[in-house]
N, C-alpha and C. Protein backbone atom coordinates (compact mmCIF):
# COMPACT_ATOMS: atom_id res chain seq x y z
N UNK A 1 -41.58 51.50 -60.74
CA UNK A 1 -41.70 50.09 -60.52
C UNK A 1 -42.25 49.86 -59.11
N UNK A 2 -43.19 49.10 -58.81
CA UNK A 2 -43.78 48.72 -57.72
C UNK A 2 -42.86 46.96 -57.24
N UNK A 3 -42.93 47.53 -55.99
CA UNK A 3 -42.22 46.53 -54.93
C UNK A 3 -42.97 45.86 -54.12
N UNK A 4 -43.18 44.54 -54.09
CA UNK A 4 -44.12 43.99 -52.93
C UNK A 4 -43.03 43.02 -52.15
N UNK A 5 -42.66 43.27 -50.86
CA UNK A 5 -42.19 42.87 -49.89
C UNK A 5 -43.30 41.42 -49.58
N UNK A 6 -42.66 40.32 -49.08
CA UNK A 6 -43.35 39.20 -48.39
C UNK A 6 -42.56 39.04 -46.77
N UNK A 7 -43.39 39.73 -45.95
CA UNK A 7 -42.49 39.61 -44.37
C UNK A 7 -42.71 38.13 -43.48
N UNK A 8 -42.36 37.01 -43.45
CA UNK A 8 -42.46 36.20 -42.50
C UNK A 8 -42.42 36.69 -41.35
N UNK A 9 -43.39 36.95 -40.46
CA UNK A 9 -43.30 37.24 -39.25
C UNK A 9 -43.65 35.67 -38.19
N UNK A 10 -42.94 35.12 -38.19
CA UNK A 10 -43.09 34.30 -37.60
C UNK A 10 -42.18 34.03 -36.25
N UNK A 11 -43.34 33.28 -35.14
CA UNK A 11 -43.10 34.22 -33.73
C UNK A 11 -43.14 35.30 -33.57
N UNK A 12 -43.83 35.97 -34.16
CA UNK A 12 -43.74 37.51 -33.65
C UNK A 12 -44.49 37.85 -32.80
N UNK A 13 -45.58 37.37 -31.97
CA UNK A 13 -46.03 37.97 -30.79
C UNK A 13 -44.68 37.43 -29.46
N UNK A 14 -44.05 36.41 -29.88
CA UNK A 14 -42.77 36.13 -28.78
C UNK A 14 -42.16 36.90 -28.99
N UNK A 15 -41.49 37.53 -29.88
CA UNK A 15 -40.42 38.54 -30.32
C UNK A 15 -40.67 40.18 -29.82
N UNK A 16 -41.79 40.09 -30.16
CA UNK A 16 -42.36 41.35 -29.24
C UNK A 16 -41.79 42.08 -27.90
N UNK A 17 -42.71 40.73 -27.11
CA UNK A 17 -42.07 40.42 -25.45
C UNK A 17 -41.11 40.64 -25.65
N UNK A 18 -39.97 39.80 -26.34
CA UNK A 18 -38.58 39.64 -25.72
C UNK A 18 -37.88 41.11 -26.03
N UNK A 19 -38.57 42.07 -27.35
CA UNK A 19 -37.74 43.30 -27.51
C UNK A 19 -38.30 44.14 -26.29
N UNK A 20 -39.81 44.27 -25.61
CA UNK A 20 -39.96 44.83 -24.73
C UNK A 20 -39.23 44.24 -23.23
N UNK A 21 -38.73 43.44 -23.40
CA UNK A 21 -38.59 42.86 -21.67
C UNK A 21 -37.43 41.71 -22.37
N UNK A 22 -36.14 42.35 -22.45
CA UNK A 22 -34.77 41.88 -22.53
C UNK A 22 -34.22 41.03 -22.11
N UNK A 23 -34.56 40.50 -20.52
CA UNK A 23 -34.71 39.27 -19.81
C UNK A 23 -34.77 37.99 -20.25
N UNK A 24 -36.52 38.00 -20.88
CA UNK A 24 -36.45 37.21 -21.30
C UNK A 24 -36.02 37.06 -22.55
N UNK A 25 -34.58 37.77 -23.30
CA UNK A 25 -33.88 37.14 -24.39
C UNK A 25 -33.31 35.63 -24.21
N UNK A 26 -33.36 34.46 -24.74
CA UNK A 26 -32.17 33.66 -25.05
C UNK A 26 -33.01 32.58 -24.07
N UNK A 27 -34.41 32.80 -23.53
CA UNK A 27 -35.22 31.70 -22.63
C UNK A 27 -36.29 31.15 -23.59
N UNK A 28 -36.53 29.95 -23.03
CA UNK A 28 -37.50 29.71 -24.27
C UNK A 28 -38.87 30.41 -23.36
N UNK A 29 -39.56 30.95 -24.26
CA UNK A 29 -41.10 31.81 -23.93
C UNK A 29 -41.70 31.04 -24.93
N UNK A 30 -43.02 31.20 -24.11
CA UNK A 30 -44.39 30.89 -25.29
C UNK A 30 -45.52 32.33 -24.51
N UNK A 31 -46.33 32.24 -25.39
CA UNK A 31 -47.22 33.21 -25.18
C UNK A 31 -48.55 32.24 -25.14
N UNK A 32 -49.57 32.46 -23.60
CA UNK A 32 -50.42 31.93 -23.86
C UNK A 32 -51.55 32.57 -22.26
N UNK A 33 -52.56 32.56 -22.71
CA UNK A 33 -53.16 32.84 -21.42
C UNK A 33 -53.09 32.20 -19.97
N UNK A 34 -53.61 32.63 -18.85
CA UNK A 34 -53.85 31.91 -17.80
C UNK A 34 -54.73 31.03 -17.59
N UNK A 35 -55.66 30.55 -18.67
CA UNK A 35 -56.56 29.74 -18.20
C UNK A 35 -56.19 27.94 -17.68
N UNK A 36 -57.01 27.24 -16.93
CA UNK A 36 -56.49 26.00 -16.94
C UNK A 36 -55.91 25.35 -18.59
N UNK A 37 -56.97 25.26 -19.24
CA UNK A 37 -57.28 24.81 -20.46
C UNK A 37 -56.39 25.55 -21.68
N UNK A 38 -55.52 26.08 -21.67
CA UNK A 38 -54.64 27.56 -22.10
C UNK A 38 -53.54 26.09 -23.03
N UNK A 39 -53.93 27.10 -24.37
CA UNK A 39 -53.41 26.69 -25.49
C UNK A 39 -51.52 27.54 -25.54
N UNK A 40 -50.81 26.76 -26.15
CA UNK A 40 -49.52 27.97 -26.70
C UNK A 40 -50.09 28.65 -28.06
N UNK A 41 -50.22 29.95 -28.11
CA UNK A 41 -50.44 30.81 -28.94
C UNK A 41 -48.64 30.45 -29.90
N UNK A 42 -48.15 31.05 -29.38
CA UNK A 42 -46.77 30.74 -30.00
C UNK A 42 -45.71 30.91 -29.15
N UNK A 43 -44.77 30.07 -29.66
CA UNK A 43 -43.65 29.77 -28.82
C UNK A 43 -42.40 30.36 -29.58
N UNK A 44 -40.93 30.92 -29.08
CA UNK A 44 -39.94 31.26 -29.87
C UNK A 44 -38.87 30.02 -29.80
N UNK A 45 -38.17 30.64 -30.72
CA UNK A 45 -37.16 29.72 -31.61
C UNK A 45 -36.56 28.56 -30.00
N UNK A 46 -36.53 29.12 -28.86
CA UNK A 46 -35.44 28.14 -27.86
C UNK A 46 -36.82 27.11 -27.05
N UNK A 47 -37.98 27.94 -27.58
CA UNK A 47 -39.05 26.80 -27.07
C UNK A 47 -39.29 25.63 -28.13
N UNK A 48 -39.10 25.99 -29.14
CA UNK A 48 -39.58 25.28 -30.69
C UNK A 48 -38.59 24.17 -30.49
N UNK A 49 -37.17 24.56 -30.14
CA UNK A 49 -35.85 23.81 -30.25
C UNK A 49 -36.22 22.40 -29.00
N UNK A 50 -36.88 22.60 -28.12
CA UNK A 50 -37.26 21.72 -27.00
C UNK A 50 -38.70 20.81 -27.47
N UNK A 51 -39.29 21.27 -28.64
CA UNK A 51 -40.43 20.33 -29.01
C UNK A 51 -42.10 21.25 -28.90
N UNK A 52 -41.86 22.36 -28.24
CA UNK A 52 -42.79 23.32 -27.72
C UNK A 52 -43.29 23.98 -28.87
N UNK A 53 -44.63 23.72 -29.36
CA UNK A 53 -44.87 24.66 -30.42
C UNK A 53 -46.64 25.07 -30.09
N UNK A 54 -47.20 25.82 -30.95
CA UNK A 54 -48.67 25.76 -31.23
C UNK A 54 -49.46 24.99 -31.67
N UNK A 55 -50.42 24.59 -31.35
CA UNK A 55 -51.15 24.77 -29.76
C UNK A 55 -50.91 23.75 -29.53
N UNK A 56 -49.99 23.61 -28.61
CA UNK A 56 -49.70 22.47 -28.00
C UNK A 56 -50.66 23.72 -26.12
N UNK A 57 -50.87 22.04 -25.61
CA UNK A 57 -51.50 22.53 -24.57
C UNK A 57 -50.43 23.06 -23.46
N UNK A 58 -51.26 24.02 -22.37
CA UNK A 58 -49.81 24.66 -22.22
C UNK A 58 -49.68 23.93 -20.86
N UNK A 59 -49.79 23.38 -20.02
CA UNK A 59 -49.48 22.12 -19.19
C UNK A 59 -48.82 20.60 -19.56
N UNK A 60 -48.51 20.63 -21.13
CA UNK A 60 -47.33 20.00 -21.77
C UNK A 60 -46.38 20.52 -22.06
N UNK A 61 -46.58 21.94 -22.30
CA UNK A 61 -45.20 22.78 -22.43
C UNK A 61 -44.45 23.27 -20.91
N UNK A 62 -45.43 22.74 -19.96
CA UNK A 62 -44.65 23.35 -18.80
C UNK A 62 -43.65 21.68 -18.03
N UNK A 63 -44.34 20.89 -19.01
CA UNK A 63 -43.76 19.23 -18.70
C UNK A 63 -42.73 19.34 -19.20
N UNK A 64 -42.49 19.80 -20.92
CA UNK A 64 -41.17 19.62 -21.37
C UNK A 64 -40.42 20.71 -20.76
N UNK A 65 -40.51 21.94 -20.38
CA UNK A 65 -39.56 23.15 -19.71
C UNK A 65 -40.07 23.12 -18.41
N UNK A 66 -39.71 22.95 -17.21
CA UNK A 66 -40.12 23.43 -16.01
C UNK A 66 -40.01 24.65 -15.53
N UNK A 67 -38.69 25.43 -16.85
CA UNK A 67 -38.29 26.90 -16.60
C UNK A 67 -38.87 27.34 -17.73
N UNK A 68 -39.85 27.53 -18.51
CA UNK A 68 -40.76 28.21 -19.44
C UNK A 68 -41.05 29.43 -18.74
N UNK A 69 -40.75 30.40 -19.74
CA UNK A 69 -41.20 31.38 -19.45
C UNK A 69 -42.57 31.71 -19.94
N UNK A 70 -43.55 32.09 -19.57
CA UNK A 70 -45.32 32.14 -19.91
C UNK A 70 -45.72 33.65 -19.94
N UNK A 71 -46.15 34.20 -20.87
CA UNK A 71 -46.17 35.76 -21.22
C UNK A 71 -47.77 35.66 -21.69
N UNK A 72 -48.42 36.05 -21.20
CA UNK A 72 -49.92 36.73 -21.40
C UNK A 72 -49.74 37.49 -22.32
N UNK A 73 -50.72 37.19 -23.48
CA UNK A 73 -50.72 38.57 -24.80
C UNK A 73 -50.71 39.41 -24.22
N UNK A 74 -50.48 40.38 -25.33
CA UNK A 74 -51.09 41.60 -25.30
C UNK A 74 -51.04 42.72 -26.75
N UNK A 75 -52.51 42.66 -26.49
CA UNK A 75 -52.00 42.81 -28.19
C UNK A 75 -51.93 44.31 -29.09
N UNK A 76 -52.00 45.22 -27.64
CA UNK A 76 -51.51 46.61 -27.88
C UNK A 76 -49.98 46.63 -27.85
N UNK A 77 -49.08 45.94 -27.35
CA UNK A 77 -47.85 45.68 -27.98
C UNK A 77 -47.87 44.98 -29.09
N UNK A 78 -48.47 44.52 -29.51
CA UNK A 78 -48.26 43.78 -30.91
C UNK A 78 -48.54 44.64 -32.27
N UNK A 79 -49.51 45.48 -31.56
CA UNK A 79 -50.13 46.43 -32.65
C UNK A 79 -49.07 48.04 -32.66
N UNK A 80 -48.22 48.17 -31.78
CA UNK A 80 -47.01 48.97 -31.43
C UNK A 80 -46.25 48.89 -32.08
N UNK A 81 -45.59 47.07 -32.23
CA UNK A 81 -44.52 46.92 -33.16
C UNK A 81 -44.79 46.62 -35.10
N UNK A 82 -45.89 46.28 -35.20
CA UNK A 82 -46.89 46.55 -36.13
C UNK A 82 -46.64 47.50 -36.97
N UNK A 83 -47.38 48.73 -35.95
CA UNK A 83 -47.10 50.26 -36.57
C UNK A 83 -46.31 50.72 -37.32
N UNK A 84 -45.03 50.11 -36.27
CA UNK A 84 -43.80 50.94 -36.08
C UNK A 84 -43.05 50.14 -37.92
N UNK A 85 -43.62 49.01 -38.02
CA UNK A 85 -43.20 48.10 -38.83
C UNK A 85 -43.69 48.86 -40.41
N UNK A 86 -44.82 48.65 -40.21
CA UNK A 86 -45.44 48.93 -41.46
C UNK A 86 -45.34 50.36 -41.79
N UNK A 87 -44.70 51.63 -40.67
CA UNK A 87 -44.76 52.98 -41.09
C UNK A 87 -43.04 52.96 -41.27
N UNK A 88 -42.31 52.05 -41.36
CA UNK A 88 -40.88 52.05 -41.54
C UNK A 88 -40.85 52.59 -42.87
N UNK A 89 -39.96 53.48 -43.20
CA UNK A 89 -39.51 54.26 -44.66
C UNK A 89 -38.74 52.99 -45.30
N UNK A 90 -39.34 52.36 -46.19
CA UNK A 90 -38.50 51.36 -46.87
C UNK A 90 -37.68 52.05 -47.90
């Protein structure tokens, strides 16, 4: 019998960060570049809870949190936990 799994990965480039860098557990993070013009790629569950989502611009997300945490992709960690995901022995 064949099994097809459906994974919601949602937030998962935030979730990433927060398993690599523990710190920021339990803060609201968004992930988004440095540019002026810098969109939220995605935000996790304690940014979402404050109104903070995608793509919201990210100089409105720093209006509603003044303590936002701001994480630059990266998307060789993303492709790390990925791996590690999809080569899991189900």
């Amino acid at each position: 019998m064949k099994v097809i799994f459906h994974i919601d990965m949602n937030s998962f480039f935030a979730s990433c960060h927060q398993v690599a860098n523990p710190h920021l557990q339990g803060k609201p993070l968004v992930v988004a570049n440095s540019s002026r013009q810098a969109v939220v790629t995605t935000a996790n569950y304690e940014a979402r809870q404050l109104g903070i989502n995608s793509p919201m611009p990210l100089y409105k997300a720093k209006e509603i949190c003044h303590h936002l945490e701001i994480v630059k992709q990266d998307f060789g960690l993303y492709v790390d936990f990925a791996q590690k995901l999809f080569n899991f022995n189900w």
